[in-house]
PDB file of N, CA and C in Angstrom:
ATOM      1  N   UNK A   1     130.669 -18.646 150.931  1.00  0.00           N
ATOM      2  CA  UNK A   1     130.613 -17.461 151.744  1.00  0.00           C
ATOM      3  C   UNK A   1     130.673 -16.248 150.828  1.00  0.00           C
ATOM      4  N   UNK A   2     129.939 -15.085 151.155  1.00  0.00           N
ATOM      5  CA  UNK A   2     129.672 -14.102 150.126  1.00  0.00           C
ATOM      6  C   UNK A   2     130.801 -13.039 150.378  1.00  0.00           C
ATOM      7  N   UNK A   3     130.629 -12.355 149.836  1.00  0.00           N
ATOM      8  CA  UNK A   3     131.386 -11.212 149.991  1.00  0.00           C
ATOM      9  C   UNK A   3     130.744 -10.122 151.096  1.00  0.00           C
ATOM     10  N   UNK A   4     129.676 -10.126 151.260  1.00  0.00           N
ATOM     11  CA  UNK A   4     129.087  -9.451 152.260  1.00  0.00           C
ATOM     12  C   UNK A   4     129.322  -9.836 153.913  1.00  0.00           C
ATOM     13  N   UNK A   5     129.138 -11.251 153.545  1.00  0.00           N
ATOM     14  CA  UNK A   5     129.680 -12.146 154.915  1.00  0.00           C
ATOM     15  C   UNK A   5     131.062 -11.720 155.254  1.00  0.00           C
ATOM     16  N   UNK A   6     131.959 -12.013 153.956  1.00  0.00           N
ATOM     17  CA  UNK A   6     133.428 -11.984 154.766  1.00  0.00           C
ATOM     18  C   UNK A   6     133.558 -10.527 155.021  1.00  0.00           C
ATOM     19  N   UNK A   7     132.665  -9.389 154.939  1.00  0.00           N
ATOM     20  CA  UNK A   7     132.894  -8.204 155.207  1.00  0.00           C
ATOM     21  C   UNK A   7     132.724  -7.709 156.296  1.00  0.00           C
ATOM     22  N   UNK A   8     131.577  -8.910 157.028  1.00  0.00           N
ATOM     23  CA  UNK A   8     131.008  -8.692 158.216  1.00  0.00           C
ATOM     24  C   UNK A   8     131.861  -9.514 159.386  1.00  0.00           C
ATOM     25  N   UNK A   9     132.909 -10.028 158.774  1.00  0.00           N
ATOM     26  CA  UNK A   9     133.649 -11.135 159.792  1.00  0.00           C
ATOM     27  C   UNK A   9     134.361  -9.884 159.970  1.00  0.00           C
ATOM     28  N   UNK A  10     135.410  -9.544 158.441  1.00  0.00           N
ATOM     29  CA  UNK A  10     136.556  -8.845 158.273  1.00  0.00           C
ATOM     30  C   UNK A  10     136.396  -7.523 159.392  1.00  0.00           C
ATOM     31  N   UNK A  11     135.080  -7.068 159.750  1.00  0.00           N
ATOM     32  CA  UNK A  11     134.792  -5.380 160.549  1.00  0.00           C
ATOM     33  C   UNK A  11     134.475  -6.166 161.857  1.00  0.00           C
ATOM     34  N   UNK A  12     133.998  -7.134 161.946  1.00  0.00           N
ATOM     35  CA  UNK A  12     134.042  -7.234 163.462  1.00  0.00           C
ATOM     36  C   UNK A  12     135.578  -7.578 163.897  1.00  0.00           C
ATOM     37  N   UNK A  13     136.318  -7.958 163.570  1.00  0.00           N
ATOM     38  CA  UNK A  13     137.744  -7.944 163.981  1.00  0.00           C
ATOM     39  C   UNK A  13     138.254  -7.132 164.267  1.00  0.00           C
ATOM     40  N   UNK A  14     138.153  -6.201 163.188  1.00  0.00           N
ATOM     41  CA  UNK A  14     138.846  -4.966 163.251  1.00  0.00           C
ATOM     42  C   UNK A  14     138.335  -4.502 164.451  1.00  0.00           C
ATOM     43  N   UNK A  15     136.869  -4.251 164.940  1.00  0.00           N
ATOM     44  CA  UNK A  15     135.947  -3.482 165.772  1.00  0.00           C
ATOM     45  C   UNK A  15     137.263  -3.882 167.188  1.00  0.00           C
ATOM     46  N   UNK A  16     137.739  -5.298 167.609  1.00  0.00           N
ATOM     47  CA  UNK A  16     137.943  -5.644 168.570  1.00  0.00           C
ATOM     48  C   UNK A  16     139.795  -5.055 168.725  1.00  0.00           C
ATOM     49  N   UNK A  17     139.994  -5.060 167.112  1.00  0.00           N
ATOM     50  CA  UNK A  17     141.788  -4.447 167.475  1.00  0.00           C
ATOM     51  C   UNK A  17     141.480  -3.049 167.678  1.00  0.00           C
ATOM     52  N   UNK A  18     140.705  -2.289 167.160  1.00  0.00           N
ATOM     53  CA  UNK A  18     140.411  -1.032 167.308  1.00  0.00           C
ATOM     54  C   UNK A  18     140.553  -0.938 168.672  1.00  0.00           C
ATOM     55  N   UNK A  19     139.642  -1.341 169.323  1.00  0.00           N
ATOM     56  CA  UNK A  19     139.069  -1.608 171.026  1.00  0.00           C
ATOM     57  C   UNK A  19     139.974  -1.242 171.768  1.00  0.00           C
ATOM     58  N   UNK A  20     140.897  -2.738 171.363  1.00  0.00           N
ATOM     59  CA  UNK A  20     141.610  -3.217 172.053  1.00  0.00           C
ATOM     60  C   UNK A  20     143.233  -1.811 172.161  1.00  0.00           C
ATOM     61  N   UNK A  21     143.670  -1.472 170.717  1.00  0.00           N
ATOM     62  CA  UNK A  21     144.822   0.146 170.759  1.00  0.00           C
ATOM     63  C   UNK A  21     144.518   1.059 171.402  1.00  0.00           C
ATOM     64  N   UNK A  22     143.139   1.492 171.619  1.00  0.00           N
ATOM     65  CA  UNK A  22     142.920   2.916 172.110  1.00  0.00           C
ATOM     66  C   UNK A  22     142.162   2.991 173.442  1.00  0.00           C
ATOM     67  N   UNK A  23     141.454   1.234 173.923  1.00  0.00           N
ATOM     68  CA  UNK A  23     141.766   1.085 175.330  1.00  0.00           C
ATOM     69  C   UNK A  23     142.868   1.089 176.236  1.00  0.00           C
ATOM     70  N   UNK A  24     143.766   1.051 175.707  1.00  0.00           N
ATOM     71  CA  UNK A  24     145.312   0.910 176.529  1.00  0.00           C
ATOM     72  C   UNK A  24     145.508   2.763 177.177  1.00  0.00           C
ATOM     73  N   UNK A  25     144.941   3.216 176.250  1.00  0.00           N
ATOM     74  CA  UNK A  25     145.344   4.646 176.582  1.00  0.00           C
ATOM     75  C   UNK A  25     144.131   5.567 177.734  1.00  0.00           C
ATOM     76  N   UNK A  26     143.058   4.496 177.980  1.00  0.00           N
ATOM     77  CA  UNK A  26     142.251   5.229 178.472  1.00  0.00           C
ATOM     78  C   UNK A  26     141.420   4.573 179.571  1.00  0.00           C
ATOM     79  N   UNK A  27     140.422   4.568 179.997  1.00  0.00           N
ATOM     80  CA  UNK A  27     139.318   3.729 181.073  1.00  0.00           C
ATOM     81  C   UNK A  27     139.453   2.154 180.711  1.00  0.00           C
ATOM     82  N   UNK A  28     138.808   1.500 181.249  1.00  0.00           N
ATOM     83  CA  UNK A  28     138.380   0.412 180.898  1.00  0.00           C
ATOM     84  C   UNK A  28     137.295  -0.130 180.791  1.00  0.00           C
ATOM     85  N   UNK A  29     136.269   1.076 181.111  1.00  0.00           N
ATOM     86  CA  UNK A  29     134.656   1.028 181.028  1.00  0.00           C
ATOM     87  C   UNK A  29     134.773   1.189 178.813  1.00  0.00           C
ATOM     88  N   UNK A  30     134.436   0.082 178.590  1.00  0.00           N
ATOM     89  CA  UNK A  30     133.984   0.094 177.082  1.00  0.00           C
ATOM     90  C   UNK A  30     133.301   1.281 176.651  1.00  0.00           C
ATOM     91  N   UNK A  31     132.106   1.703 177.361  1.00  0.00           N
ATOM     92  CA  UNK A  31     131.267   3.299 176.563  1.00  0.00           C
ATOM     93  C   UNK A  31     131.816   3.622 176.655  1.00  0.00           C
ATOM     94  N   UNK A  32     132.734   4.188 177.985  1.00  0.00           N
ATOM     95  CA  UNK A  32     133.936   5.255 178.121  1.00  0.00           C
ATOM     96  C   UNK A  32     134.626   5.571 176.847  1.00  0.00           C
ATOM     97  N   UNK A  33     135.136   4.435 176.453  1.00  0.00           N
ATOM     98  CA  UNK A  33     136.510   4.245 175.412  1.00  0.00           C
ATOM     99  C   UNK A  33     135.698   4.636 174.140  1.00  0.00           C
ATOM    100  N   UNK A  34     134.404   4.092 173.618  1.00  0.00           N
ATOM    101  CA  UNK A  34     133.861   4.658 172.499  1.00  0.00           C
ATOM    102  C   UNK A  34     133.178   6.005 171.937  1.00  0.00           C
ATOM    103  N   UNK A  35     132.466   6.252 173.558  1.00  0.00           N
ATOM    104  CA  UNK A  35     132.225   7.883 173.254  1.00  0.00           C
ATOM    105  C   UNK A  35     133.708   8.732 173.438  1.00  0.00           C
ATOM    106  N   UNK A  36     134.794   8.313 174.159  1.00  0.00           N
ATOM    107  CA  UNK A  36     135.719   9.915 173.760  1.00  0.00           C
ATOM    108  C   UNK A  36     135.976   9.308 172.001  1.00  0.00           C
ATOM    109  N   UNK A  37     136.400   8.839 172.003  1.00  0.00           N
ATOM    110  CA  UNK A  37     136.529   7.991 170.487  1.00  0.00           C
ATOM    111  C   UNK A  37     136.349   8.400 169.300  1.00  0.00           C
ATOM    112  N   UNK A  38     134.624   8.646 169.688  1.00  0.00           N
ATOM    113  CA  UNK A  38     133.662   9.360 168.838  1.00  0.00           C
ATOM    114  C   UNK A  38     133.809  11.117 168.733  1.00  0.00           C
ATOM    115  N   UNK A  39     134.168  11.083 170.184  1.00  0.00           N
ATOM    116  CA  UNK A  39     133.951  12.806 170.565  1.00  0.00           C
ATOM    117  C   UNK A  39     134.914  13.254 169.554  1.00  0.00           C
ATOM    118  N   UNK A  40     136.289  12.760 169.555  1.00  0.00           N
ATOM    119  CA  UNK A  40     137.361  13.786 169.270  1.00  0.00           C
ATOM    120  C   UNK A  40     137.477  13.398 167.836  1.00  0.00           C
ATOM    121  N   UNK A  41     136.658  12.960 166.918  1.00  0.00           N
ATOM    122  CA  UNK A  41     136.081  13.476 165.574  1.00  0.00           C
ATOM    123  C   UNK A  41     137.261  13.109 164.900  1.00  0.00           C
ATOM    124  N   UNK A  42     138.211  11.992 164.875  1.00  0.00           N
ATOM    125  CA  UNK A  42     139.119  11.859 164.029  1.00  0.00           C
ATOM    126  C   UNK A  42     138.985  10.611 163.289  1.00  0.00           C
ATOM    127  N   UNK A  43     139.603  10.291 162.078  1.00  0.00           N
ATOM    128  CA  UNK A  43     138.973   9.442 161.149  1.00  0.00           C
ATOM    129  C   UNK A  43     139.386   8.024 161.938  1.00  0.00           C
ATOM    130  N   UNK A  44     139.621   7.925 162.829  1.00  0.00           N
ATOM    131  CA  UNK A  44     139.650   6.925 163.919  1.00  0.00           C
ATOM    132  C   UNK A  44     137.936   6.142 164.409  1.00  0.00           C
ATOM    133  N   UNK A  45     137.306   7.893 164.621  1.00  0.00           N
ATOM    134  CA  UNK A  45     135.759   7.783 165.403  1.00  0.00           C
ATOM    135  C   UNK A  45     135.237   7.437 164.200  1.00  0.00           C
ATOM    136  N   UNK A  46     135.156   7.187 162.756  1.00  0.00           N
ATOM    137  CA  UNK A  46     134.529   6.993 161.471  1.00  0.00           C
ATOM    138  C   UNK A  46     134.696   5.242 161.481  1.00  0.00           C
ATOM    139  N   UNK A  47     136.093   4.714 161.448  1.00  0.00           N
ATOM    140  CA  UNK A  47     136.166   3.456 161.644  1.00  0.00           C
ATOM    141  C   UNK A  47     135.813   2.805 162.601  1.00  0.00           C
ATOM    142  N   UNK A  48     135.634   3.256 164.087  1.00  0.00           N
ATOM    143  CA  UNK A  48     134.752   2.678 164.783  1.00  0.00           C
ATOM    144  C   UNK A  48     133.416   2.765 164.500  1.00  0.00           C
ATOM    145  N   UNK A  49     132.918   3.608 164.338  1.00  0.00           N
ATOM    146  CA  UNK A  49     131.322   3.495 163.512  1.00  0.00           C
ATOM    147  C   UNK A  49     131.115   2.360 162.636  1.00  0.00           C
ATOM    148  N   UNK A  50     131.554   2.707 161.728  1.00  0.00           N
ATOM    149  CA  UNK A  50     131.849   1.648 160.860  1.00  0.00           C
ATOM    150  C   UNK A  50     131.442   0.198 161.473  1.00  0.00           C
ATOM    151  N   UNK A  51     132.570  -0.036 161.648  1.00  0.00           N
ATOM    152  CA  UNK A  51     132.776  -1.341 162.930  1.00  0.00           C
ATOM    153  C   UNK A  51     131.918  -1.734 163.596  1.00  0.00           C
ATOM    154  N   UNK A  52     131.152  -0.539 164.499  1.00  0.00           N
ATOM    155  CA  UNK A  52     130.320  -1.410 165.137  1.00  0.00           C
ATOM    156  C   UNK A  52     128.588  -1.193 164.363  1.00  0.00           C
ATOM    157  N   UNK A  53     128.822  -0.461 163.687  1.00  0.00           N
ATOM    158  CA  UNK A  53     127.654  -1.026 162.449  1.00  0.00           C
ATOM    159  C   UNK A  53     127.743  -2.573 161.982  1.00  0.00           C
ATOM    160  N   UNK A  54     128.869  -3.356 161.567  1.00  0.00           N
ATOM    161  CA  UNK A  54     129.272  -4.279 161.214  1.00  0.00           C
ATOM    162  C   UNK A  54     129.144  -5.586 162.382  1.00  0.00           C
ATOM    163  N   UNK A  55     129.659  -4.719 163.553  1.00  0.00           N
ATOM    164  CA  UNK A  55     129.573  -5.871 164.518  1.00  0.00           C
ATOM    165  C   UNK A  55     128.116  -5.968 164.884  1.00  0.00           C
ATOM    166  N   UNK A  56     127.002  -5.105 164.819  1.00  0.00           N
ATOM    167  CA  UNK A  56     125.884  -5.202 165.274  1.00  0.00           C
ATOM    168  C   UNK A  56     125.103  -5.937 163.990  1.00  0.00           C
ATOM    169  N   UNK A  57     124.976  -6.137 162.572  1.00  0.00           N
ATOM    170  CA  UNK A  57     124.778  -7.310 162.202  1.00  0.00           C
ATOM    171  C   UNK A  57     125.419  -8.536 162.349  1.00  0.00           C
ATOM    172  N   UNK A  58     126.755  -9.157 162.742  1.00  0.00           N
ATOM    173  CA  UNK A  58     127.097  -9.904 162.919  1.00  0.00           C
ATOM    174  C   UNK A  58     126.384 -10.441 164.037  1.00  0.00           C
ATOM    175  N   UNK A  59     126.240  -9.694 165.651  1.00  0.00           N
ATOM    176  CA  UNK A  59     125.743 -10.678 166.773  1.00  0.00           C
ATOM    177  C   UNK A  59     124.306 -10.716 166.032  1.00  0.00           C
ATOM    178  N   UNK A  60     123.784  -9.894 165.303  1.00  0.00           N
ATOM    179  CA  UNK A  60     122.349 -10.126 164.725  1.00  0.00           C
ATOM    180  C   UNK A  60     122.295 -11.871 164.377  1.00  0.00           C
ATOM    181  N   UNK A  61     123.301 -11.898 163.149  1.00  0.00           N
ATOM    182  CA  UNK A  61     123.029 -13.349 162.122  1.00  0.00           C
ATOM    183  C   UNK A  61     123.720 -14.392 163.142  1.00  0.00           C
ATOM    184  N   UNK A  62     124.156 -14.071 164.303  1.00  0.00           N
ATOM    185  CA  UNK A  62     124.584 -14.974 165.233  1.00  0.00           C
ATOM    186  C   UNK A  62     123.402 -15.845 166.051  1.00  0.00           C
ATOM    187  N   UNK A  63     122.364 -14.416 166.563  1.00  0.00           N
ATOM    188  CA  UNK A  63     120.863 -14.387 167.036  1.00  0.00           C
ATOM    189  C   UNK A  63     120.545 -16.095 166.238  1.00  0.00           C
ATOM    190  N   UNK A  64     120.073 -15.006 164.780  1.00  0.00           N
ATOM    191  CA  UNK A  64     119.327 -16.205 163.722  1.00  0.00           C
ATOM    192  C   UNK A  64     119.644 -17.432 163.961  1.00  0.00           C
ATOM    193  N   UNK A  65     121.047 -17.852 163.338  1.00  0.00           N
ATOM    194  CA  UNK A  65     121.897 -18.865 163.473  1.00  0.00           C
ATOM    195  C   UNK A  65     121.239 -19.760 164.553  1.00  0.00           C
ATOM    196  N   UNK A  66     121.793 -19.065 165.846  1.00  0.00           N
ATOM    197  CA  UNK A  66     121.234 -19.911 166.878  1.00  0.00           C
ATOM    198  C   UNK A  66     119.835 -20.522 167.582  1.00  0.00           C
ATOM    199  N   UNK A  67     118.986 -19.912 167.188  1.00  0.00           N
ATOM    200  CA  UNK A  67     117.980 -19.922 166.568  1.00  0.00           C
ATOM    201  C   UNK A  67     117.361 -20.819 165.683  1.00  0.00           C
ATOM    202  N   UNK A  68     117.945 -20.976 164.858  1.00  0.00           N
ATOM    203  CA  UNK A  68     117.503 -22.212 163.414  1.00  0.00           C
ATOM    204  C   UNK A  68     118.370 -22.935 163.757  1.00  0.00           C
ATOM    205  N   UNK A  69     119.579 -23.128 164.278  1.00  0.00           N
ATOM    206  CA  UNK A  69     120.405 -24.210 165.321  1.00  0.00           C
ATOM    207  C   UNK A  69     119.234 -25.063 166.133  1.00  0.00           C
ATOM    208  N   UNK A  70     118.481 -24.107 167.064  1.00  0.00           N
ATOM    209  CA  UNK A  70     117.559 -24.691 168.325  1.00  0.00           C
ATOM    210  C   UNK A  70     116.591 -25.361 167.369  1.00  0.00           C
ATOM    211  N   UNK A  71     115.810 -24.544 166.596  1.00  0.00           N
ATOM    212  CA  UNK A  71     114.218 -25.285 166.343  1.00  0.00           C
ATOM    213  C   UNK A  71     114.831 -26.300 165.259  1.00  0.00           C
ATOM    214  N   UNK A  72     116.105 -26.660 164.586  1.00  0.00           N
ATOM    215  CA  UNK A  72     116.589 -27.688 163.737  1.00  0.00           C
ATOM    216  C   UNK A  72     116.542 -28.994 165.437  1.00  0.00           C
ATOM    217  N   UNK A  73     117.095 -28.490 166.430  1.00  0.00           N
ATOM    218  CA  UNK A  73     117.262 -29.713 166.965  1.00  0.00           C
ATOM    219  C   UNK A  73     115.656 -30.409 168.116  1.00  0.00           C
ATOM    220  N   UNK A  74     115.231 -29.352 167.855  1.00  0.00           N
ATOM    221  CA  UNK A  74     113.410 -29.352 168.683  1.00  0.00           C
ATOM    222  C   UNK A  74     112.689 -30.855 167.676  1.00  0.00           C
ATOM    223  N   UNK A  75     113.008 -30.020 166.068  1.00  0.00           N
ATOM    224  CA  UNK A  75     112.424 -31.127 165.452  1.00  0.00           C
ATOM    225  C   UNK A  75     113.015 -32.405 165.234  1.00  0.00           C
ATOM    226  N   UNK A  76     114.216 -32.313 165.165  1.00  0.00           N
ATOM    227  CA  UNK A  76     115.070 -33.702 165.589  1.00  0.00           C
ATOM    228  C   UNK A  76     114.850 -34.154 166.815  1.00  0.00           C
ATOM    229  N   UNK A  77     113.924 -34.060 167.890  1.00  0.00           N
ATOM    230  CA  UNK A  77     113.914 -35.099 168.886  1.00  0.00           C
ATOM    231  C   UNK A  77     112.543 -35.231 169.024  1.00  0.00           C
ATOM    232  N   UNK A  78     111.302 -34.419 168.234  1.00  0.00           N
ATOM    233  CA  UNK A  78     110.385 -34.403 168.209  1.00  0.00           C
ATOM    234  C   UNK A  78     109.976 -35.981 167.296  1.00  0.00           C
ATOM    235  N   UNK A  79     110.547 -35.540 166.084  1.00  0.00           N
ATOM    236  CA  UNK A  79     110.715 -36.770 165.091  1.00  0.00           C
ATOM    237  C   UNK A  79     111.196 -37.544 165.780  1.00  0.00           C
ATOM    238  N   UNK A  80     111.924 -37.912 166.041  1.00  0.00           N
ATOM    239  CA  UNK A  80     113.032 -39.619 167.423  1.00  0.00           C
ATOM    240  C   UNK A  80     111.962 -39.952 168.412  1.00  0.00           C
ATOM    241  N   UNK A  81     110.822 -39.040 169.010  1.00  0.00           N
ATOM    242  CA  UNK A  81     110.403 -39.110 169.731  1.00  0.00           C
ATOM    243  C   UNK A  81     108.887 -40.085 168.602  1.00  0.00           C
ATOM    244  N   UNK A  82     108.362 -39.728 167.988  1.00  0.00           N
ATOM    245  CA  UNK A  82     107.673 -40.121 166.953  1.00  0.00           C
ATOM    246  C   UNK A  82     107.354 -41.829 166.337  1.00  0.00           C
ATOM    247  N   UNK A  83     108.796 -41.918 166.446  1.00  0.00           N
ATOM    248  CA  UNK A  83     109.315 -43.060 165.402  1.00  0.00           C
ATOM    249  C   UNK A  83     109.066 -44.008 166.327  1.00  0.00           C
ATOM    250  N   UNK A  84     108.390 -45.288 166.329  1.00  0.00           N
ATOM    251  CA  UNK A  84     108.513 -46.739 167.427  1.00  0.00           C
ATOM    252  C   UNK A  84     109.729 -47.405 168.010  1.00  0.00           C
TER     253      UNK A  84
END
């Protein structure tokens, strides 16, 4: 595992404790909670950026993953299907 990877685990975590402290204080509509977040410009709204920069490649290589998961198992029954 690279260092880039565990960087992308390490910020989506964070993305969800972030979430999770400064939802308590406010809506429970998620945009809600990220645009005031953002609005009130404190190095708070920088680490959520951050974050969900991080979390939005993560569900990305999740996409892939699952993905080369499926067509790995298409050709495994294609091949089984093949064989006498």
């Amino acid at each position: 595992m690279g260092t880039g990877c565990l960087w992308v685990i390490v910020v989506w975590h964070v993305l969800y404790l972030i979430l999770f402290l400064i939802a308590e204080k406010q809506s429970e509509s998620l945009v809600d909670v990220v645009a005031s977040t953002v609005r009130q410009g404190s190095p708070l709204s920088f680490l959520v950026a951050l974050s969900l920069f991080g979390w939005a490649i993560k569900q990305t290589i999740n996409v892939i993953q699952m993905k080369t998961a499926a067509d790995v198992c298409v050709l495994y029954d294609i091949e089984k299907k093949q064989k006498p």
